[in-house]
Protein backbone atom coordinates (compact mmCIF):
# COMPACT_ATOMS: atom_id res chain seq x y z
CA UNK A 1 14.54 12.24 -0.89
CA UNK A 2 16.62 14.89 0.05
CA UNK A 3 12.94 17.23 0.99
CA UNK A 4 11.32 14.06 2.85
CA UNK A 5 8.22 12.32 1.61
CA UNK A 6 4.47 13.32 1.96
CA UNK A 7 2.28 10.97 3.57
CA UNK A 8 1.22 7.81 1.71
CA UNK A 9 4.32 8.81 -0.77
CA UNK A 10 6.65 5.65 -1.78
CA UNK A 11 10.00 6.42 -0.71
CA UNK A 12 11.92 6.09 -4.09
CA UNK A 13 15.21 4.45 -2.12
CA UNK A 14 12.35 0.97 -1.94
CA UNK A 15 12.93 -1.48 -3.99
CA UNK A 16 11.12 -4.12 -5.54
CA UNK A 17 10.94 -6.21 -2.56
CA UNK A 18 10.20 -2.66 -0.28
CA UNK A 19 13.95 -3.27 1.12
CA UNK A 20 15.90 -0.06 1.35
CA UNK A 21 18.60 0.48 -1.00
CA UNK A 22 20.41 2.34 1.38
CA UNK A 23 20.39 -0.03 4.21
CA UNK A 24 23.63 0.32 6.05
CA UNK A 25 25.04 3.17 3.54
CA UNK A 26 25.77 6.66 5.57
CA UNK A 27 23.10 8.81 3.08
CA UNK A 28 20.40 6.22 5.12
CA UNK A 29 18.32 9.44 6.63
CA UNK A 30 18.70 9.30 10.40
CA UNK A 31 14.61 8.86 10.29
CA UNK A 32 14.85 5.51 8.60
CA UNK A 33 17.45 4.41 10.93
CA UNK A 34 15.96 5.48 13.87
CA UNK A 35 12.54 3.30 13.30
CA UNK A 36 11.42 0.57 15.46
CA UNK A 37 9.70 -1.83 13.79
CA UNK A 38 7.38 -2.76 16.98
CA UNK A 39 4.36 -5.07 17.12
CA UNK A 40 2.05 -2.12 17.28
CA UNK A 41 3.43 -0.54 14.37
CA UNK A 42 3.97 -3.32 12.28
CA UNK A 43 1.95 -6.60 13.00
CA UNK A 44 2.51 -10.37 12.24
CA UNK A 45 2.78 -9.55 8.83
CA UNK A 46 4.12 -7.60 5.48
CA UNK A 47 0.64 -6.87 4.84
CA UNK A 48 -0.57 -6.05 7.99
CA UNK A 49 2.48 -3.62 8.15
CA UNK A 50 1.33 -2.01 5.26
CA UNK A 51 -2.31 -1.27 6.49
CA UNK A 52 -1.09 -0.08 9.18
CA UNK A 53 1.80 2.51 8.67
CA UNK A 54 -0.73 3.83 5.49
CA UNK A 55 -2.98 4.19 8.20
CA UNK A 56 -0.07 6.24 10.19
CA UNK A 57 0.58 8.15 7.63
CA UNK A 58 -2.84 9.19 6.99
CA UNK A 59 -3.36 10.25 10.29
CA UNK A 60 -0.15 12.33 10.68
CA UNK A 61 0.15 13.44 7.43
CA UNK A 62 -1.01 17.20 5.92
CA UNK A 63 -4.31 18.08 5.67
């Protein structure tokens, strides 16, 4: 995603397990590899994880 994503936009590099196909490859956007999966950000859980970076998004994204 050369542009960058909207908020609450899939990034199209996820697969079917939400792993990132780029993962370790040198086109990995500096972004990605610069995100800290904390607690606060990400829960106990996939699905909390979810709720909560949608709920990120939504906050930060465009009007």
């Amino acid at each position: 995603m050369s542009e960058g994503k909207r908020a609450g936009e899939r990034c199209v590099q996820l697969d079917d397990d939400n792993l990132c196909r780029l993962f370790g490859d040198p086109r990995r956007p500096q972004v990605c590899s610069d995100f800290d999966a904390t607690h606060d950000v990400c829960g106990d859980s996939r699905d909390q994880a979810l709720i909560l970076l949608t709920r990120l998004e939504q906050a930060t994204g465009d009007a």
